[in-house]
PDB file of N, CA and C in Angstrom:
ATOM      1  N   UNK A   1      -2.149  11.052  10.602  1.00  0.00           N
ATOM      2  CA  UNK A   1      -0.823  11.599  10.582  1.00  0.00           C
ATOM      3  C   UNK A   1      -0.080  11.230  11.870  1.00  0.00           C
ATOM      4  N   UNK A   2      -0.971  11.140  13.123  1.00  0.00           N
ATOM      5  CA  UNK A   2      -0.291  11.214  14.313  1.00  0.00           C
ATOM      6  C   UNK A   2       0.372   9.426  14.482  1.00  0.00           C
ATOM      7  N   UNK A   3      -0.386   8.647  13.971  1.00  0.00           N
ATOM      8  CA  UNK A   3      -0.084   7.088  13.306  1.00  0.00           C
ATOM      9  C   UNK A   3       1.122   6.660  12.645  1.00  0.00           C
ATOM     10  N   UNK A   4       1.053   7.693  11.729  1.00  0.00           N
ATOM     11  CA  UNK A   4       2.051   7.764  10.721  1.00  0.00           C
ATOM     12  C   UNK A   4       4.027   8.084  11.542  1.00  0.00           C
ATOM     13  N   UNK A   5       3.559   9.253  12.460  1.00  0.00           N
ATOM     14  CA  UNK A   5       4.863   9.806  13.275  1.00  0.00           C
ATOM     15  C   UNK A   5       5.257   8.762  14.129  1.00  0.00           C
ATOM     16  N   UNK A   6       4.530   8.615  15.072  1.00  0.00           N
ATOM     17  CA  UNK A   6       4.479   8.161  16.616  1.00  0.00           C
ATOM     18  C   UNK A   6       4.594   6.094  16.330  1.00  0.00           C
ATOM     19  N   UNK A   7       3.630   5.420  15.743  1.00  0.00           N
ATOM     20  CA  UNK A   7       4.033   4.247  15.765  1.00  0.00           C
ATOM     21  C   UNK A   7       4.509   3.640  14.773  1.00  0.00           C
ATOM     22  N   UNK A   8       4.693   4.528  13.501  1.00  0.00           N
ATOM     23  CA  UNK A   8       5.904   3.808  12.274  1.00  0.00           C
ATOM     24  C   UNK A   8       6.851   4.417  12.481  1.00  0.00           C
ATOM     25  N   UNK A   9       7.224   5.676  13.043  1.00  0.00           N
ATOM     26  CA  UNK A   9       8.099   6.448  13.089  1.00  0.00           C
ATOM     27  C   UNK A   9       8.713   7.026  11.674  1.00  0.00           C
ATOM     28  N   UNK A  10       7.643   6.798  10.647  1.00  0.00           N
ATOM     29  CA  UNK A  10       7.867   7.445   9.324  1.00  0.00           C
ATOM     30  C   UNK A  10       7.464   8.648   9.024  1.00  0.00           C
ATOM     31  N   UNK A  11       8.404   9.550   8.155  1.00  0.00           N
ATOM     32  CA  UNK A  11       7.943  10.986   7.869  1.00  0.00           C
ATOM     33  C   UNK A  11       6.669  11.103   7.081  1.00  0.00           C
ATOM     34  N   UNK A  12       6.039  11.951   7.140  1.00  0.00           N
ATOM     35  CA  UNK A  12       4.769  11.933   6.690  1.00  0.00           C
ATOM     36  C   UNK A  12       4.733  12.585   5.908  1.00  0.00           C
ATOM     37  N   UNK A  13       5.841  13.689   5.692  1.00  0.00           N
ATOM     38  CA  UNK A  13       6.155  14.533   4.690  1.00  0.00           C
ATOM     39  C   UNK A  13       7.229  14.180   3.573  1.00  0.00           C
ATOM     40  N   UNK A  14       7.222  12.935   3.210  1.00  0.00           N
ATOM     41  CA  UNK A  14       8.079  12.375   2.457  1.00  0.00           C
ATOM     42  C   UNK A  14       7.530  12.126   1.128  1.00  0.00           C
ATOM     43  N   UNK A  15       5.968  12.228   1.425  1.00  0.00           N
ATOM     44  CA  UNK A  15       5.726  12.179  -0.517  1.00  0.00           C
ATOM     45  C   UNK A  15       5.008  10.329  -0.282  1.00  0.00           C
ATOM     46  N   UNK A  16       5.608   9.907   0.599  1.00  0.00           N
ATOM     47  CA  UNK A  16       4.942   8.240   0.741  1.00  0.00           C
ATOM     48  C   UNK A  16       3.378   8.245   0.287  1.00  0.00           C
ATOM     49  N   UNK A  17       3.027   7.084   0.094  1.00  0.00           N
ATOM     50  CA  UNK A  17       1.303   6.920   0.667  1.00  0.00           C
ATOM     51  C   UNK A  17       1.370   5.837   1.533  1.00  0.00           C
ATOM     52  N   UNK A  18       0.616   6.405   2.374  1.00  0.00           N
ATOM     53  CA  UNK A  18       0.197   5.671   3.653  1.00  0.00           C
ATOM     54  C   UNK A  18      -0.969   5.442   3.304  1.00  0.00           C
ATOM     55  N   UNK A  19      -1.516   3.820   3.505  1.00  0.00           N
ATOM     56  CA  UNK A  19      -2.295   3.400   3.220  1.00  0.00           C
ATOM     57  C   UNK A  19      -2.798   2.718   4.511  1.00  0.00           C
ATOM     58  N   UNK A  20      -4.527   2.978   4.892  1.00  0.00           N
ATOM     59  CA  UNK A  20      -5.059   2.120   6.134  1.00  0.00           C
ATOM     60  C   UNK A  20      -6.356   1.614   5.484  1.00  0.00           C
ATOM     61  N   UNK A  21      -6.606   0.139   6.056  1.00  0.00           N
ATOM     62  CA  UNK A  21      -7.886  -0.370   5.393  1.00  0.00           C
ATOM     63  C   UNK A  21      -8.277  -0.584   6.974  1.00  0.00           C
ATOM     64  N   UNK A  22      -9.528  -1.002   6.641  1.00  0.00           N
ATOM     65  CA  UNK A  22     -10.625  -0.604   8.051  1.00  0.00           C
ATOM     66  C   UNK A  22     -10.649  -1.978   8.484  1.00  0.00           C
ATOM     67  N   UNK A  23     -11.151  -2.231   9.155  1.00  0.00           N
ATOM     68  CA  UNK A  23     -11.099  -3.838  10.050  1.00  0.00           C
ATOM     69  C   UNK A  23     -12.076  -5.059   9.491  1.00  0.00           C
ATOM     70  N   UNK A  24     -13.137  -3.933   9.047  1.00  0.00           N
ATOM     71  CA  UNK A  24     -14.030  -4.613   7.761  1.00  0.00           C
ATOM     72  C   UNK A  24     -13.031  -5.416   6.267  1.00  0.00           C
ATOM     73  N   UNK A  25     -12.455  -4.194   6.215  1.00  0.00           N
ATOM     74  CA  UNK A  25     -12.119  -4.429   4.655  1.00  0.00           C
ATOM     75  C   UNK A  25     -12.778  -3.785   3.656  1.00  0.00           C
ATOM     76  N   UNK A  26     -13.790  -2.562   3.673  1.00  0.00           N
ATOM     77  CA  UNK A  26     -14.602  -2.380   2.677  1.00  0.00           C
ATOM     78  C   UNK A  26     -14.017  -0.993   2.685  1.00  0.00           C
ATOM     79  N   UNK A  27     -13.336  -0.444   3.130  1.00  0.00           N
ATOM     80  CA  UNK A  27     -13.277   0.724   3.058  1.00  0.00           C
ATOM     81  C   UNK A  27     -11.541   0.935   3.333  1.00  0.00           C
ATOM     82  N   UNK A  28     -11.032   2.211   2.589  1.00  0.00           N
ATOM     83  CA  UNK A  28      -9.495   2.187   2.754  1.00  0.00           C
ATOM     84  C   UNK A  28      -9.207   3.954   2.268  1.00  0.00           C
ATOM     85  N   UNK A  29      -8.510   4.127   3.503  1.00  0.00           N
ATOM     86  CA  UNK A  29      -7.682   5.648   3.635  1.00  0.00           C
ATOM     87  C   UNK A  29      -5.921   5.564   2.710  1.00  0.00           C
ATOM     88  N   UNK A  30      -5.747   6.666   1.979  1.00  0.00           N
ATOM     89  CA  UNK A  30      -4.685   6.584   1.586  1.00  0.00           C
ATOM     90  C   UNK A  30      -4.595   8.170   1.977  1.00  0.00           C
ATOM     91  N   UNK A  31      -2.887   8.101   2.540  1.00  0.00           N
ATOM     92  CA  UNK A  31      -2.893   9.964   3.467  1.00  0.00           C
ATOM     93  C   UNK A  31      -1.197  10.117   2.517  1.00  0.00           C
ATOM     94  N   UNK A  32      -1.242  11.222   2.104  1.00  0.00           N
ATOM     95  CA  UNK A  32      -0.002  11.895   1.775  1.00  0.00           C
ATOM     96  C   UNK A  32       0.367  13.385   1.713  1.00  0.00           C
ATOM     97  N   UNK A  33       1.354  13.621   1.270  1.00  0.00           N
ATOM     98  CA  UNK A  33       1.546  15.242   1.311  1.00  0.00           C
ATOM     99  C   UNK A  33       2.110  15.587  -0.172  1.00  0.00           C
ATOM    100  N   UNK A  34       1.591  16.419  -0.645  1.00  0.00           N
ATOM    101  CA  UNK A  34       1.918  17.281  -1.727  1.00  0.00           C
ATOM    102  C   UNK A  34       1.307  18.202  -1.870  1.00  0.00           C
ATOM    103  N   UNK A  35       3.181  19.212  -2.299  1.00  0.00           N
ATOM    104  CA  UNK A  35       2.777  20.153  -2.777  1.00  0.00           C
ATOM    105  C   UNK A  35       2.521  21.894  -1.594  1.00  0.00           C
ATOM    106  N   UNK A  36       2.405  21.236   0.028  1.00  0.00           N
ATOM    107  CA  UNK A  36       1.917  22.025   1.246  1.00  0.00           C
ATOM    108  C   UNK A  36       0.811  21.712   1.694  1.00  0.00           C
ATOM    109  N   UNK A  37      -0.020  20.508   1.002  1.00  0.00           N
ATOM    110  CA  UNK A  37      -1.134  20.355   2.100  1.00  0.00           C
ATOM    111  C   UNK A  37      -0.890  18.645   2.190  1.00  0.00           C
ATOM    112  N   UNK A  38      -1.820  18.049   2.603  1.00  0.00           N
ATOM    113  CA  UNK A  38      -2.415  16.731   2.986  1.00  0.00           C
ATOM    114  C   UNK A  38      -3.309  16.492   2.309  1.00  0.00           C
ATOM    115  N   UNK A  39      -3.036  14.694   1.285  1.00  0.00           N
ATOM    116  CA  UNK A  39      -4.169  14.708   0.513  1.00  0.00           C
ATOM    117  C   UNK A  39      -4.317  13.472   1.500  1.00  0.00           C
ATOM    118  N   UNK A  40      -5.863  13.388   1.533  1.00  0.00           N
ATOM    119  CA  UNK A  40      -6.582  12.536   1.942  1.00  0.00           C
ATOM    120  C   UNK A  40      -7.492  11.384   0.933  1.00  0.00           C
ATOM    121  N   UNK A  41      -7.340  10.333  -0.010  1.00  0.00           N
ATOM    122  CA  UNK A  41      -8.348   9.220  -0.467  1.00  0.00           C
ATOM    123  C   UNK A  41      -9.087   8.410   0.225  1.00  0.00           C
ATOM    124  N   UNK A  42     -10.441   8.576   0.140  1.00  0.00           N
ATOM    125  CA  UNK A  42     -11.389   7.669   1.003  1.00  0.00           C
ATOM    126  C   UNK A  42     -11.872   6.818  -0.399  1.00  0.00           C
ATOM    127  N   UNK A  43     -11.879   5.278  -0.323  1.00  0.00           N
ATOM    128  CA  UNK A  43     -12.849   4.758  -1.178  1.00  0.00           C
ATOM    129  C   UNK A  43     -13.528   3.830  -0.381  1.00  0.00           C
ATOM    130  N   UNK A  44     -15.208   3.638  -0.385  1.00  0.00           N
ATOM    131  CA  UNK A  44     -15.594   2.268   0.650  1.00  0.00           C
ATOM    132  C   UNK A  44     -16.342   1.633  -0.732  1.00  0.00           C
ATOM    133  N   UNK A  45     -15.831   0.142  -0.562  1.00  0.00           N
ATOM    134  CA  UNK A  45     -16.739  -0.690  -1.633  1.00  0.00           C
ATOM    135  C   UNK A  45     -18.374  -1.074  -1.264  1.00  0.00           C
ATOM    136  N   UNK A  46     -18.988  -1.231  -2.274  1.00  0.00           N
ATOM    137  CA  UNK A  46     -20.666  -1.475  -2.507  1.00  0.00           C
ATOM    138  C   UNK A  46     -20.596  -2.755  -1.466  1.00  0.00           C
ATOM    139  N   UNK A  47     -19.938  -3.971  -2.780  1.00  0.00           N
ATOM    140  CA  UNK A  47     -20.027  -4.893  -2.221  1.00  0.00           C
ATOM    141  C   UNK A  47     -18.549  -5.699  -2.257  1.00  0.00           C
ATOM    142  N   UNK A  48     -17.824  -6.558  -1.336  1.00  0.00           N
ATOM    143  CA  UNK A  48     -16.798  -7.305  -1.335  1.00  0.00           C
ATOM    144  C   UNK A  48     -15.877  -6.927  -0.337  1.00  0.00           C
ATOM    145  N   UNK A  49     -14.509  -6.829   0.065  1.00  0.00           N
ATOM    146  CA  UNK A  49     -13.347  -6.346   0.638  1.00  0.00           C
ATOM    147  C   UNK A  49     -12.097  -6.299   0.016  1.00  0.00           C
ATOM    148  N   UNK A  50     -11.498  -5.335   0.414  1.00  0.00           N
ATOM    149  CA  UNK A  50     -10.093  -5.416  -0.864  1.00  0.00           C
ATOM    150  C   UNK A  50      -9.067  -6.243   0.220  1.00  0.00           C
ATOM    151  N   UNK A  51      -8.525  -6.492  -1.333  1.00  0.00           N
ATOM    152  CA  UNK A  51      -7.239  -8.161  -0.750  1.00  0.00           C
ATOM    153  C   UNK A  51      -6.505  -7.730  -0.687  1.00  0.00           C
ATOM    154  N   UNK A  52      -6.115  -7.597   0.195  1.00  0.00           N
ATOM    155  CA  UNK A  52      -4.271  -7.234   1.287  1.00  0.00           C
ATOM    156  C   UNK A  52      -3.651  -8.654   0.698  1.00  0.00           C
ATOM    157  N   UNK A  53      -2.259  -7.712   0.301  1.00  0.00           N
ATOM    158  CA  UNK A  53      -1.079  -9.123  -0.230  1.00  0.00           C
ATOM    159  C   UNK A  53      -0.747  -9.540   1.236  1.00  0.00           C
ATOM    160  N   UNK A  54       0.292 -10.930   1.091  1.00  0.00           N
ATOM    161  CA  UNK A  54       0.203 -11.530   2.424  1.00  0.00           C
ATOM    162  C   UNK A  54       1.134 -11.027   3.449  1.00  0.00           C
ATOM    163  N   UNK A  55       1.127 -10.814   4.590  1.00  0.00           N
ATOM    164  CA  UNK A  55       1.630 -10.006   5.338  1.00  0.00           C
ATOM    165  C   UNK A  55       2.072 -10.716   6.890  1.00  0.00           C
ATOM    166  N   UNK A  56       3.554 -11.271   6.798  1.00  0.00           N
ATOM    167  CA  UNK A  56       4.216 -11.839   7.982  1.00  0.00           C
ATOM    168  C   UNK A  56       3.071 -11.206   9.377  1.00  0.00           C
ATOM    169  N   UNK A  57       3.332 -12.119   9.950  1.00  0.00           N
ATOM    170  CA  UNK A  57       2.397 -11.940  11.429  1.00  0.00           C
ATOM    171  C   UNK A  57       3.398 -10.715  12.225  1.00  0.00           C
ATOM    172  N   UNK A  58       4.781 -10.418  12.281  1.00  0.00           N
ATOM    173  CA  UNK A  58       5.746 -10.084  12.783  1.00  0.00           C
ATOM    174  C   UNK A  58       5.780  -8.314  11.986  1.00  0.00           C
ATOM    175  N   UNK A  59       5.077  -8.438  11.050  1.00  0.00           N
ATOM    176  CA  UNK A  59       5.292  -7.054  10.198  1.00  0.00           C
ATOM    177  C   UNK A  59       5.075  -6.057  10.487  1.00  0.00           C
ATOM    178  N   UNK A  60       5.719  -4.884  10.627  1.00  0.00           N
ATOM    179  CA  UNK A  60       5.014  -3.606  10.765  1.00  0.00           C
ATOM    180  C   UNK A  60       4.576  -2.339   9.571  1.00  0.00           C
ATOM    181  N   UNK A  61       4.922  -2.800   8.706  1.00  0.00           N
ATOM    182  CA  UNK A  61       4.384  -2.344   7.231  1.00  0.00           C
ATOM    183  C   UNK A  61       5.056  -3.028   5.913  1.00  0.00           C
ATOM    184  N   UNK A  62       4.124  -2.899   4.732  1.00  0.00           N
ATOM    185  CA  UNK A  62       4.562  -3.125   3.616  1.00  0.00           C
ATOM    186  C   UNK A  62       4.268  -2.464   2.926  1.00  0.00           C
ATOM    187  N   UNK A  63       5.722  -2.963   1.448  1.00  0.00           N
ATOM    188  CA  UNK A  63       5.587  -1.513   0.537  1.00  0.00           C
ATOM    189  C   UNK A  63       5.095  -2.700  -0.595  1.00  0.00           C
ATOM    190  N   UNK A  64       4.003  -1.361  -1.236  1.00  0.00           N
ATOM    191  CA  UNK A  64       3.629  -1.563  -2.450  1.00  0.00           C
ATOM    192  C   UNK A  64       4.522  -0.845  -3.823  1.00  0.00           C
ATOM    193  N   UNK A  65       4.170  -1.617  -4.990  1.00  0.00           N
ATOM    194  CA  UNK A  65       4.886  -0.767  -5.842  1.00  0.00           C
ATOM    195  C   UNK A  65       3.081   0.221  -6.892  1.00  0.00           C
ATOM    196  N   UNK A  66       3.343   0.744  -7.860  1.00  0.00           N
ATOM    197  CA  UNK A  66       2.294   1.431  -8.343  1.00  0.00           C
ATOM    198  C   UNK A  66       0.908   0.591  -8.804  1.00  0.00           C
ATOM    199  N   UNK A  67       1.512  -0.373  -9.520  1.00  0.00           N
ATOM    200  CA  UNK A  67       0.852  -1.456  -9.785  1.00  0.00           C
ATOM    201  C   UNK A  67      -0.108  -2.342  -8.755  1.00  0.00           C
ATOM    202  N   UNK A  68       0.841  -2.704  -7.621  1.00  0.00           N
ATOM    203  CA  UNK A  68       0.122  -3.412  -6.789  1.00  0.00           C
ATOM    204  C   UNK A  68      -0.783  -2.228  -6.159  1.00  0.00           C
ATOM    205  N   UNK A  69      -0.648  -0.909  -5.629  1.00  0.00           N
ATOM    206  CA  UNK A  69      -1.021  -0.151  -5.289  1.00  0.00           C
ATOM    207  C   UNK A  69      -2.884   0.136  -5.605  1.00  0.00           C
ATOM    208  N   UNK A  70      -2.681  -0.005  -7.015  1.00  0.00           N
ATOM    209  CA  UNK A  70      -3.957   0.170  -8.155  1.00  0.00           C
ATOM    210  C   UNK A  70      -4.608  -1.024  -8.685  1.00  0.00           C
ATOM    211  N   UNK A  71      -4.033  -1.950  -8.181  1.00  0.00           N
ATOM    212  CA  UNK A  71      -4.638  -3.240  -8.302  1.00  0.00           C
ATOM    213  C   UNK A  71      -5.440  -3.262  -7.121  1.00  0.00           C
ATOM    214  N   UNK A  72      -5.043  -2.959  -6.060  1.00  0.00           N
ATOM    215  CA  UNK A  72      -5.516  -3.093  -4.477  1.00  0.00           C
ATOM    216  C   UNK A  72      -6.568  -2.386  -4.813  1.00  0.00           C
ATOM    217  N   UNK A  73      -7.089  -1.200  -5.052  1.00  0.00           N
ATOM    218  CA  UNK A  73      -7.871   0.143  -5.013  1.00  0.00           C
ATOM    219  C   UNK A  73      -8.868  -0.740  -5.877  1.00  0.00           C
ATOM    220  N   UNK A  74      -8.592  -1.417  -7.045  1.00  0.00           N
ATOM    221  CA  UNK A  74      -9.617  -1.833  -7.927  1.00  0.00           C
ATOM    222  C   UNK A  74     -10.100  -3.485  -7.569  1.00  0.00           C
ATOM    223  N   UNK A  75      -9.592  -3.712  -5.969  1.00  0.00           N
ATOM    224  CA  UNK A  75     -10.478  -5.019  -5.621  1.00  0.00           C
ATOM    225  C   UNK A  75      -9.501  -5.865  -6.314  1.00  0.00           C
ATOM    226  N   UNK A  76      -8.428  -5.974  -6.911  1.00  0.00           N
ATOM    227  CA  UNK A  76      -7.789  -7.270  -7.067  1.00  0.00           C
ATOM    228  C   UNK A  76      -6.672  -8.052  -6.314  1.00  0.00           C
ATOM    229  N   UNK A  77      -6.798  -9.320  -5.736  1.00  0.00           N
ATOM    230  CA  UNK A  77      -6.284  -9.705  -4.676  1.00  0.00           C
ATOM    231  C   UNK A  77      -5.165  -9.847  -5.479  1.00  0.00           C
ATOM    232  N   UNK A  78      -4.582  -9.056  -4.806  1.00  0.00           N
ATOM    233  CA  UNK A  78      -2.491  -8.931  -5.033  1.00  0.00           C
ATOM    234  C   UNK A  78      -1.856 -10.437  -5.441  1.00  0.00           C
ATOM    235  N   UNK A  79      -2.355 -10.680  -3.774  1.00  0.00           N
ATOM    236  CA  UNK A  79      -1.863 -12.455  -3.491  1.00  0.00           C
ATOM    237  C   UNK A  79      -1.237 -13.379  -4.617  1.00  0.00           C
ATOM    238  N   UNK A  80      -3.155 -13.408  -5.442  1.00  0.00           N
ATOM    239  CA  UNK A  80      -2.910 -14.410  -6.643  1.00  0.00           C
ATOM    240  C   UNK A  80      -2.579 -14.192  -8.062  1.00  0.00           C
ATOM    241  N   UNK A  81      -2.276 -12.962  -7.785  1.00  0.00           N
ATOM    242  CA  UNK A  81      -1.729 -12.587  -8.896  1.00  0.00           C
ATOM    243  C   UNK A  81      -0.302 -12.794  -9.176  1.00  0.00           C
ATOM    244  N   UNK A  82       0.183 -13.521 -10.174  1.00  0.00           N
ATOM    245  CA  UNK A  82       2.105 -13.852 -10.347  1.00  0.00           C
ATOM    246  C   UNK A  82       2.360 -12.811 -11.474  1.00  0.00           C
ATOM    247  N   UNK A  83       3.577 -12.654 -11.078  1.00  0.00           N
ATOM    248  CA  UNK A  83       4.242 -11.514 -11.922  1.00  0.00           C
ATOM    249  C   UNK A  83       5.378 -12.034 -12.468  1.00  0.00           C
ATOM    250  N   UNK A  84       5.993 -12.030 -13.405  1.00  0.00           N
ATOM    251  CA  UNK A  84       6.975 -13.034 -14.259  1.00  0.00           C
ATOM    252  C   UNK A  84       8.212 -11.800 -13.965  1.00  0.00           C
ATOM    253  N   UNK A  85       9.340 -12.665 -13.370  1.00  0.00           N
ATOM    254  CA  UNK A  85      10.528 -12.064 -12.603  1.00  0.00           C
ATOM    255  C   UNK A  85      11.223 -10.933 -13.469  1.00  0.00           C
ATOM    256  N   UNK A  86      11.364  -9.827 -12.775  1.00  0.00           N
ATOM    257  CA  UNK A  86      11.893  -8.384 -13.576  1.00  0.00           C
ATOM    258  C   UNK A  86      13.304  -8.637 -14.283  1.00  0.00           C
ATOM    259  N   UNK A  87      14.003  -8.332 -15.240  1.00  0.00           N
ATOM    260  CA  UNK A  87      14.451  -8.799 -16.080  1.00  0.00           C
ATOM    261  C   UNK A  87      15.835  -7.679 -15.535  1.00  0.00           C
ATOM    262  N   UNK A  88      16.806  -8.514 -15.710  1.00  0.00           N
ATOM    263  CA  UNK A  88      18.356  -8.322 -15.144  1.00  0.00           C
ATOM    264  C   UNK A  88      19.465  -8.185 -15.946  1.00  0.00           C
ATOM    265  N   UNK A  89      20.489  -7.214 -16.037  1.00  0.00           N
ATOM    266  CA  UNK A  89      21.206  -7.361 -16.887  1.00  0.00           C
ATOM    267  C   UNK A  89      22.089  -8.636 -16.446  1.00  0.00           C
ATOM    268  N   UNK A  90      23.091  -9.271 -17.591  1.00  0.00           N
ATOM    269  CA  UNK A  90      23.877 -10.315 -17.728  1.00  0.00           C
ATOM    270  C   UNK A  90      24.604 -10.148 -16.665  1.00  0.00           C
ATOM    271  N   UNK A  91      24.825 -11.094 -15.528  1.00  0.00           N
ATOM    272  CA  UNK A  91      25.626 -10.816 -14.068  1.00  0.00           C
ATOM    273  C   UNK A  91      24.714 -10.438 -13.485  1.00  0.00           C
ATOM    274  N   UNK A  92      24.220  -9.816 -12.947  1.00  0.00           N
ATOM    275  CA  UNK A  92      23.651  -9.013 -11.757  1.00  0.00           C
ATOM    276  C   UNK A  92      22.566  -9.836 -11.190  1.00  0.00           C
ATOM    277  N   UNK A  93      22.552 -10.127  -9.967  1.00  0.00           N
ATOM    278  CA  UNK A  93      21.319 -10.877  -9.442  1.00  0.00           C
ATOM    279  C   UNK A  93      20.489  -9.363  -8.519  1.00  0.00           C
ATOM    280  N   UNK A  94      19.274  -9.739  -8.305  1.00  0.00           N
ATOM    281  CA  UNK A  94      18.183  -9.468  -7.977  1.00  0.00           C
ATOM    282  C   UNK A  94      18.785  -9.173  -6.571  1.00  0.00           C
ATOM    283  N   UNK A  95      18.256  -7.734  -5.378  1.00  0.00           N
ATOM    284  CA  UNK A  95      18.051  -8.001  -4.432  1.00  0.00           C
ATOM    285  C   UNK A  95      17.481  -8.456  -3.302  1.00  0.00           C
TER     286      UNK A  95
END
């Protein structure tokens, strides 16, 4: 939590998930709030490391959407996975 305040400067009480993977890779914290308390997810894998999508050298966080979120948790590298472009009404481009 004190991570969360002090060097993202993000609320912690916003409902986010904050997600930390370990230096290994085999193991990954997800911290949020609902509801009045703090939920805490620990998962550490048997065998392998979970695949972080790719991440500018310059970055100080990235957002996942639900999908990539639960893809990550189940060991599938984000990366190589392509996703066929979200679909737009007539006019409107993408931000």
């Amino acid at each position: 939590m004190a991570l969360v305040r002090t060097a993202w400067s993000e609320d912690v009480y916003s409902g986010h998930l904050f997600v930390f993977v370990s230096r290994r890779g085999d193991r990954v914290k997800v911290l949020t709030f609902s509801r009045g308390g703090f939920v805490l997810y620990y998962k550490r894998l048997e065998t392998g490391r979970f695949r972080l999508p790719l991440v500018g050298a310059d970055a100080q966080s990235v957002q996942l959407d639900a999908t990539q979120l639960a893809m990550l948790l189940d060991g599938i590298d984000v990366a190589a996975v392509k996703r066929q472009p979200a679909w737009m009404p007539p006019g409107r481009t993408g931000s």
